[in-house]
PDB file of N, CA and C in Angstrom:
ATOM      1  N   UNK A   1       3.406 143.537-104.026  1.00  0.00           N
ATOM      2  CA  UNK A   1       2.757 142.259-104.236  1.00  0.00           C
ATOM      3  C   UNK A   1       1.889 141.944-103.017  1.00  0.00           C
ATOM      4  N   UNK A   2       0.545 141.230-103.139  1.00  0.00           N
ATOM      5  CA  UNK A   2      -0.378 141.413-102.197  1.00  0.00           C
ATOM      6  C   UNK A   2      -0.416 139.981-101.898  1.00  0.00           C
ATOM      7  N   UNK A   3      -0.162 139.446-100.593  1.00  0.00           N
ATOM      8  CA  UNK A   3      -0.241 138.126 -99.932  1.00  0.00           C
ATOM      9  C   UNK A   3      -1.465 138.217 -98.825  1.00  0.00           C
ATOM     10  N   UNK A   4      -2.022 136.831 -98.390  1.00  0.00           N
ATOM     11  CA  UNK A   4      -3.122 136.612 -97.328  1.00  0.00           C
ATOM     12  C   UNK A   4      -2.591 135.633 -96.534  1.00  0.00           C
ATOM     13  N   UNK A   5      -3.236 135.933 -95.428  1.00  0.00           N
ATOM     14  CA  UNK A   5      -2.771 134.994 -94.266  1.00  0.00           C
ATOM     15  C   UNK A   5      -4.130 134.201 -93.580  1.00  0.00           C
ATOM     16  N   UNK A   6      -3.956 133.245 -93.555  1.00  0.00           N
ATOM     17  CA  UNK A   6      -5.235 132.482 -93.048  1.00  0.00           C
ATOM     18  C   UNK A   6      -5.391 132.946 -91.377  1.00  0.00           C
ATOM     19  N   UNK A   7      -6.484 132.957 -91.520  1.00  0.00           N
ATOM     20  CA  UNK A   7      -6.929 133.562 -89.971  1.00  0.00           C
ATOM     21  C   UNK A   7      -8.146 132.636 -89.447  1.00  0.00           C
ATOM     22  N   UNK A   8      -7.963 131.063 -88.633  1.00  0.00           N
ATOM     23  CA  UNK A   8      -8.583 130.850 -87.739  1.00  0.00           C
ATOM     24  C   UNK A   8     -10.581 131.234 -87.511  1.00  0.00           C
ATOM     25  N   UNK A   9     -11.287 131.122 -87.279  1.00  0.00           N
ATOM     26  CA  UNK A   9     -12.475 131.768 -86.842  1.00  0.00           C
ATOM     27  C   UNK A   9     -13.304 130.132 -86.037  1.00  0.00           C
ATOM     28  N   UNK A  10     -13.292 131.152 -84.667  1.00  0.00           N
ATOM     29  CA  UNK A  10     -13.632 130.067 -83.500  1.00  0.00           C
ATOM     30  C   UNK A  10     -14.994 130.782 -83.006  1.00  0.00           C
ATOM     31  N   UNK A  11     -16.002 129.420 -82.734  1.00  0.00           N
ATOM     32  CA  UNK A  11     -17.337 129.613 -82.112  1.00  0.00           C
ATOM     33  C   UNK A  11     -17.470 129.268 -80.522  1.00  0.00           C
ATOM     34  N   UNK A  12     -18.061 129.632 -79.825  1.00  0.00           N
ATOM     35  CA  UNK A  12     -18.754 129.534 -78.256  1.00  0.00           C
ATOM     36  C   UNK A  12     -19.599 129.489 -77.865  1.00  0.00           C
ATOM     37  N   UNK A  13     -20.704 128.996 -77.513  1.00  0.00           N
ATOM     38  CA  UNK A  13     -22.221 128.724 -77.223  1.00  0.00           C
ATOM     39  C   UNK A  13     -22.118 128.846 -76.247  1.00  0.00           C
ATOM     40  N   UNK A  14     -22.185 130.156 -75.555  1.00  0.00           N
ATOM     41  CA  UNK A  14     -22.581 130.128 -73.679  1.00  0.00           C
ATOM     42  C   UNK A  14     -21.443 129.554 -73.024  1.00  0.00           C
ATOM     43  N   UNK A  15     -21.544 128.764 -71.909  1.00  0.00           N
ATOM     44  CA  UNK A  15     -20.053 128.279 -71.350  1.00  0.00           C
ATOM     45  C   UNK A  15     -19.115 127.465 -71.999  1.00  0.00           C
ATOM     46  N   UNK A  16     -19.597 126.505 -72.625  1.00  0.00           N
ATOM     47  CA  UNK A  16     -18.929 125.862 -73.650  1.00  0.00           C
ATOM     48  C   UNK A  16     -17.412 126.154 -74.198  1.00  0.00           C
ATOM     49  N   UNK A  17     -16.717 124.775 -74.423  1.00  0.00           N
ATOM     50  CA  UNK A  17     -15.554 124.899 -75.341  1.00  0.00           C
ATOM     51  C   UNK A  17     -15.513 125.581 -76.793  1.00  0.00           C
ATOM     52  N   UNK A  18     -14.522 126.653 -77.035  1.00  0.00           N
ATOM     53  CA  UNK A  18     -14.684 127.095 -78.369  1.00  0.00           C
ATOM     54  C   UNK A  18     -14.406 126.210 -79.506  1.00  0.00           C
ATOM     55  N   UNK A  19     -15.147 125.779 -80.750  1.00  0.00           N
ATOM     56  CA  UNK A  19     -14.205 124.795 -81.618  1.00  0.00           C
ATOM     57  C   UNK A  19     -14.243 125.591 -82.537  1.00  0.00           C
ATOM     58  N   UNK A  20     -13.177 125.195 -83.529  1.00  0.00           N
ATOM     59  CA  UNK A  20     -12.844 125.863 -84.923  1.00  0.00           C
ATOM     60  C   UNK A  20     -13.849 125.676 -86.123  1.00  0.00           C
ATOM     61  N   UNK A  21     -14.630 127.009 -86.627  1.00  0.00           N
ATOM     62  CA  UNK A  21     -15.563 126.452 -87.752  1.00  0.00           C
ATOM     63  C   UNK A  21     -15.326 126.383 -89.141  1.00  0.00           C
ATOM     64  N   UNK A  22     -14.163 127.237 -88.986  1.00  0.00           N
ATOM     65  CA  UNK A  22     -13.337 127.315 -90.189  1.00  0.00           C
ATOM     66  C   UNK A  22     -12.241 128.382 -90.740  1.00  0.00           C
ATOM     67  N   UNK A  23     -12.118 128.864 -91.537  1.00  0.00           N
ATOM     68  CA  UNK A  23     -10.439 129.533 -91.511  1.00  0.00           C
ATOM     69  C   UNK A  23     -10.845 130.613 -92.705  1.00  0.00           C
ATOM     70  N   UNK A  24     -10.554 131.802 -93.012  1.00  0.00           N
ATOM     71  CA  UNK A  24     -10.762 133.034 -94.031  1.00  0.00           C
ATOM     72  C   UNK A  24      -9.509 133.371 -94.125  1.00  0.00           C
ATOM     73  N   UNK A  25      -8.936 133.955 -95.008  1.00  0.00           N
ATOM     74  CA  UNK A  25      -8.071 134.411 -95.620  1.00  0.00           C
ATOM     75  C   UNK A  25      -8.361 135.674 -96.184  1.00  0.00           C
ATOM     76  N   UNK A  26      -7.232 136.345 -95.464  1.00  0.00           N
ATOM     77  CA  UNK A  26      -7.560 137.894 -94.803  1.00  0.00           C
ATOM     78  C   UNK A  26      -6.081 138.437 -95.437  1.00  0.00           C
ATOM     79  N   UNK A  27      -5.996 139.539 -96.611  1.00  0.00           N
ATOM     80  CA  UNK A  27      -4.944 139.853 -97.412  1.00  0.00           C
ATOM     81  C   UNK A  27      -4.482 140.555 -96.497  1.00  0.00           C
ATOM     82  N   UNK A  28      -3.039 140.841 -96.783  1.00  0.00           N
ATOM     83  CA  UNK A  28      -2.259 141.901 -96.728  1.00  0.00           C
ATOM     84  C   UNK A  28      -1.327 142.239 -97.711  1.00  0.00           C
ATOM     85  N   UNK A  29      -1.307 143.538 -98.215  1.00  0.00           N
ATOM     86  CA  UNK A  29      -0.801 144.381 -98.684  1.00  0.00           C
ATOM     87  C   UNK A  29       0.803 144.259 -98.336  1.00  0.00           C
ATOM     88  N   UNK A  30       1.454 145.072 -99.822  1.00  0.00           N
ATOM     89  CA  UNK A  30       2.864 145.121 -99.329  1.00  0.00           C
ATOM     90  C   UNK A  30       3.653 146.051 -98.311  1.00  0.00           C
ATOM     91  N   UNK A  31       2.572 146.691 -98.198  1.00  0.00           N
ATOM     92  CA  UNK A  31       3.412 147.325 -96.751  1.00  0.00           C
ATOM     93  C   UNK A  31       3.360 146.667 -95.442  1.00  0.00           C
ATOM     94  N   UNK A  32       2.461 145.447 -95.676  1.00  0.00           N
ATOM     95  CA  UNK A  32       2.031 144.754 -93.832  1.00  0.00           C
ATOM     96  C   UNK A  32       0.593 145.117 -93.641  1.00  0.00           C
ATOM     97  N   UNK A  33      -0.045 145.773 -94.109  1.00  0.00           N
ATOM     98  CA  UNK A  33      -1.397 146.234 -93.612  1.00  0.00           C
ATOM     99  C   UNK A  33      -2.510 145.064 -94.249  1.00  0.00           C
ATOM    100  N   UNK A  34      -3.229 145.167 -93.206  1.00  0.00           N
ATOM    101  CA  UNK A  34      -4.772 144.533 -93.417  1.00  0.00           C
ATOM    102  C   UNK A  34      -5.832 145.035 -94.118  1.00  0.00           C
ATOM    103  N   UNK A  35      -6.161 145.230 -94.853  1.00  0.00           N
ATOM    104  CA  UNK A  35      -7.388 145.437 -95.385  1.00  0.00           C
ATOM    105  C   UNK A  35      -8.297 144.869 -96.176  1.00  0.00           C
ATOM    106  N   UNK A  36      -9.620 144.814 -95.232  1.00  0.00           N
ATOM    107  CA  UNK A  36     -10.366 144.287 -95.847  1.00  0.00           C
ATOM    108  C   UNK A  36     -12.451 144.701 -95.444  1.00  0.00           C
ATOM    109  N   UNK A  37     -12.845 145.218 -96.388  1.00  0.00           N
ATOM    110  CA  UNK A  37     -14.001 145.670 -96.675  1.00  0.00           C
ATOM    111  C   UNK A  37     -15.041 144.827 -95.787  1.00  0.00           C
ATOM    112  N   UNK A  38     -15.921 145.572 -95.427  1.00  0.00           N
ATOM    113  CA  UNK A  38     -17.411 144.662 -94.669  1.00  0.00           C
ATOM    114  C   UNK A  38     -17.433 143.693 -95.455  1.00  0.00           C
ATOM    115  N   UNK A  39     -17.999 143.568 -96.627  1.00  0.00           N
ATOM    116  CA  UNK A  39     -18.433 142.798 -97.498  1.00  0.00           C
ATOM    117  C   UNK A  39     -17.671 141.408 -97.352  1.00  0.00           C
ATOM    118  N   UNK A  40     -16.411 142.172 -97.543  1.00  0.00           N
ATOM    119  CA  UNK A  40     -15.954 140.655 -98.009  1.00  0.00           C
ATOM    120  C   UNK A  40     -15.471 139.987 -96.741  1.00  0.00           C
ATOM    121  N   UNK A  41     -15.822 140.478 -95.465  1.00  0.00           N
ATOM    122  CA  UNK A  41     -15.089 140.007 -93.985  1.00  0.00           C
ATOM    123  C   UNK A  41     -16.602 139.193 -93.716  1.00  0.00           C
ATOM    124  N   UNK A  42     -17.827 139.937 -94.711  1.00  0.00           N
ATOM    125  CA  UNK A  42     -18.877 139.208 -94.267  1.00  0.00           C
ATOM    126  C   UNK A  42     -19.034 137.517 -95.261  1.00  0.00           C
ATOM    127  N   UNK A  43     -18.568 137.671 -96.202  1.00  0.00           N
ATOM    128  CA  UNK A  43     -18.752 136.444 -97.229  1.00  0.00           C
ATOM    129  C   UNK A  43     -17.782 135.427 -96.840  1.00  0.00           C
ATOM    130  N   UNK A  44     -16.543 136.077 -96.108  1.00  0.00           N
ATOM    131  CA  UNK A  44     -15.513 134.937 -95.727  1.00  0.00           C
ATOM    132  C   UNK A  44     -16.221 134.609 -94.263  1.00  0.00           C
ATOM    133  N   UNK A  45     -16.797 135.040 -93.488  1.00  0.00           N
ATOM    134  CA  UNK A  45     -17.046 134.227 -92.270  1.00  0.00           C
ATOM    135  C   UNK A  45     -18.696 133.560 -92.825  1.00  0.00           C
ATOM    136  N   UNK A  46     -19.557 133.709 -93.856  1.00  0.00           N
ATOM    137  CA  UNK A  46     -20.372 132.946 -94.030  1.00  0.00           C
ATOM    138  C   UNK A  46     -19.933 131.817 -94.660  1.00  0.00           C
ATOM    139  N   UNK A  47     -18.540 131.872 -95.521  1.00  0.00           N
ATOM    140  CA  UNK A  47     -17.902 130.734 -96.315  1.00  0.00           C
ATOM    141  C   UNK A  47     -17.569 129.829 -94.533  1.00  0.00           C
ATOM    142  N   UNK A  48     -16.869 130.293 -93.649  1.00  0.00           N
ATOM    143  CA  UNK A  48     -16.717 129.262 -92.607  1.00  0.00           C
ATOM    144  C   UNK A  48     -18.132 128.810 -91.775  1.00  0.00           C
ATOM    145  N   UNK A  49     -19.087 129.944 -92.147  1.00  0.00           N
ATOM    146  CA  UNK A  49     -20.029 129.379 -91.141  1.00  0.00           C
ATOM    147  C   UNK A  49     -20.980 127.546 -91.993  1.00  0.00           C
ATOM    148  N   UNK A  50     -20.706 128.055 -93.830  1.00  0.00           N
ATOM    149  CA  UNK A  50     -20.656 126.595 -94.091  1.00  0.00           C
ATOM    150  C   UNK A  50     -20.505 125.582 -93.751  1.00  0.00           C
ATOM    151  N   UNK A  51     -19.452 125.802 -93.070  1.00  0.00           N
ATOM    152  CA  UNK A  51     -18.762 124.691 -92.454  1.00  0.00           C
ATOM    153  C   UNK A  51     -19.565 123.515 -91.063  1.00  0.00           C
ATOM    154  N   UNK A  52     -20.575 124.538 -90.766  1.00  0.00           N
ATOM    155  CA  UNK A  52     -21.604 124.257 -89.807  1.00  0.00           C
ATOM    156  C   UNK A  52     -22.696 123.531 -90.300  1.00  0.00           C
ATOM    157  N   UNK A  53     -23.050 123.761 -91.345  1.00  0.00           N
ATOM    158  CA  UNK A  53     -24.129 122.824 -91.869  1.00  0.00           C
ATOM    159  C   UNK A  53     -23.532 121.718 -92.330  1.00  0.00           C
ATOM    160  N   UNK A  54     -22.088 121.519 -92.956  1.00  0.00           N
ATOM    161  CA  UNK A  54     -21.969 120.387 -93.306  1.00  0.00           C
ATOM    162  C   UNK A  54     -19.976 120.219 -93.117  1.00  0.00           C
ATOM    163  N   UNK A  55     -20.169 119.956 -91.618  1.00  0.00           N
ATOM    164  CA  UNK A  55     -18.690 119.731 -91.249  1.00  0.00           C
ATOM    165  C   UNK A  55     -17.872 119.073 -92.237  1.00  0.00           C
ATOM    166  N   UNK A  56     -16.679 118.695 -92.204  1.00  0.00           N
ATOM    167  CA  UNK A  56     -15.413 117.956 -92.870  1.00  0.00           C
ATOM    168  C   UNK A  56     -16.003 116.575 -91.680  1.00  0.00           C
ATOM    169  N   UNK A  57     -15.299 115.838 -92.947  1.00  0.00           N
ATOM    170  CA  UNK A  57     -15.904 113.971 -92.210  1.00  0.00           C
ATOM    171  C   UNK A  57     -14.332 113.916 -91.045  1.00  0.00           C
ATOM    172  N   UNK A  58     -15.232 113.302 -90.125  1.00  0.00           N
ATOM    173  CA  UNK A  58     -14.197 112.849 -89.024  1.00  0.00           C
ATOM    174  C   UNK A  58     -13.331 111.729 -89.439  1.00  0.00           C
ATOM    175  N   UNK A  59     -12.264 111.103 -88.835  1.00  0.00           N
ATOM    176  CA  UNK A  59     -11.460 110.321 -89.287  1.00  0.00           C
ATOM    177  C   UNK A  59     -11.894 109.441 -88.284  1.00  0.00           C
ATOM    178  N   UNK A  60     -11.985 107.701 -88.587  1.00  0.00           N
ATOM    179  CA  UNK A  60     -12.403 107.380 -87.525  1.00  0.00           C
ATOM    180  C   UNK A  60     -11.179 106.527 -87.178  1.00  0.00           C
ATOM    181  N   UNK A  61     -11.075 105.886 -86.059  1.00  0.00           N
ATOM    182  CA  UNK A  61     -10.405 104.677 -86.169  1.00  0.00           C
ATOM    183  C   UNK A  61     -10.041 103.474 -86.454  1.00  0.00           C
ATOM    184  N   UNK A  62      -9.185 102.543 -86.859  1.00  0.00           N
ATOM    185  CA  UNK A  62      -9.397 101.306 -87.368  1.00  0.00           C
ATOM    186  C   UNK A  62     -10.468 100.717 -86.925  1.00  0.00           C
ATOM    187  N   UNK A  63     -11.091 100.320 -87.605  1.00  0.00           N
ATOM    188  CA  UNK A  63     -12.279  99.317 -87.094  1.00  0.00           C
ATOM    189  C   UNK A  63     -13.413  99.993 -86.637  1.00  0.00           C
ATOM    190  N   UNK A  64     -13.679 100.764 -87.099  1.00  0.00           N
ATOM    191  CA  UNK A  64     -15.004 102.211 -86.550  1.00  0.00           C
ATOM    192  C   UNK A  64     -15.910 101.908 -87.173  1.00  0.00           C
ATOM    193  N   UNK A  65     -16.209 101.111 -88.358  1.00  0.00           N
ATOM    194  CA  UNK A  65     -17.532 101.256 -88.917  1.00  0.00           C
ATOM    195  C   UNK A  65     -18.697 101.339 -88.108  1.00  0.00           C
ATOM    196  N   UNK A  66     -19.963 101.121 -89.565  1.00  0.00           N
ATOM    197  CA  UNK A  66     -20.982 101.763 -88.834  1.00  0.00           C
ATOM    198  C   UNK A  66     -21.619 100.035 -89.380  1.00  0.00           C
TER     199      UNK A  66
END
């Protein structure tokens, strides 16, 4: 039976703090092994790089409006 484990994917601009752009889900097989094809290591980090054009809304604090 074939399970995935979410795997993190963090950005860095030069010196800068790394932040999180978003998360892929990266199978493994029933023996423990990883595998996973160019292709699709390339479509899951463009699915997080989405995440860059149009972040998740921040939470603000009570009374934050705009």
């Amino acid at each position: 039976m074939a399970h995935a484990i979410s795997a993190a994917v963090y950005m860095r601009i030069g010196g800068g703090a790394e932040i999180q752009v978003g998360d892929i889900q990266v199978p493994v097989d029933g023996n423990g092994s990883i595998r996973m094809r160019r292709s699709e290591l390339a479509a899951a980090l463009r699915s997080a790089a989405d995440n860059l054009d149009a972040p998740p809304p921040v939470d603000e604090p009570d009374g934050g409006g705009s």
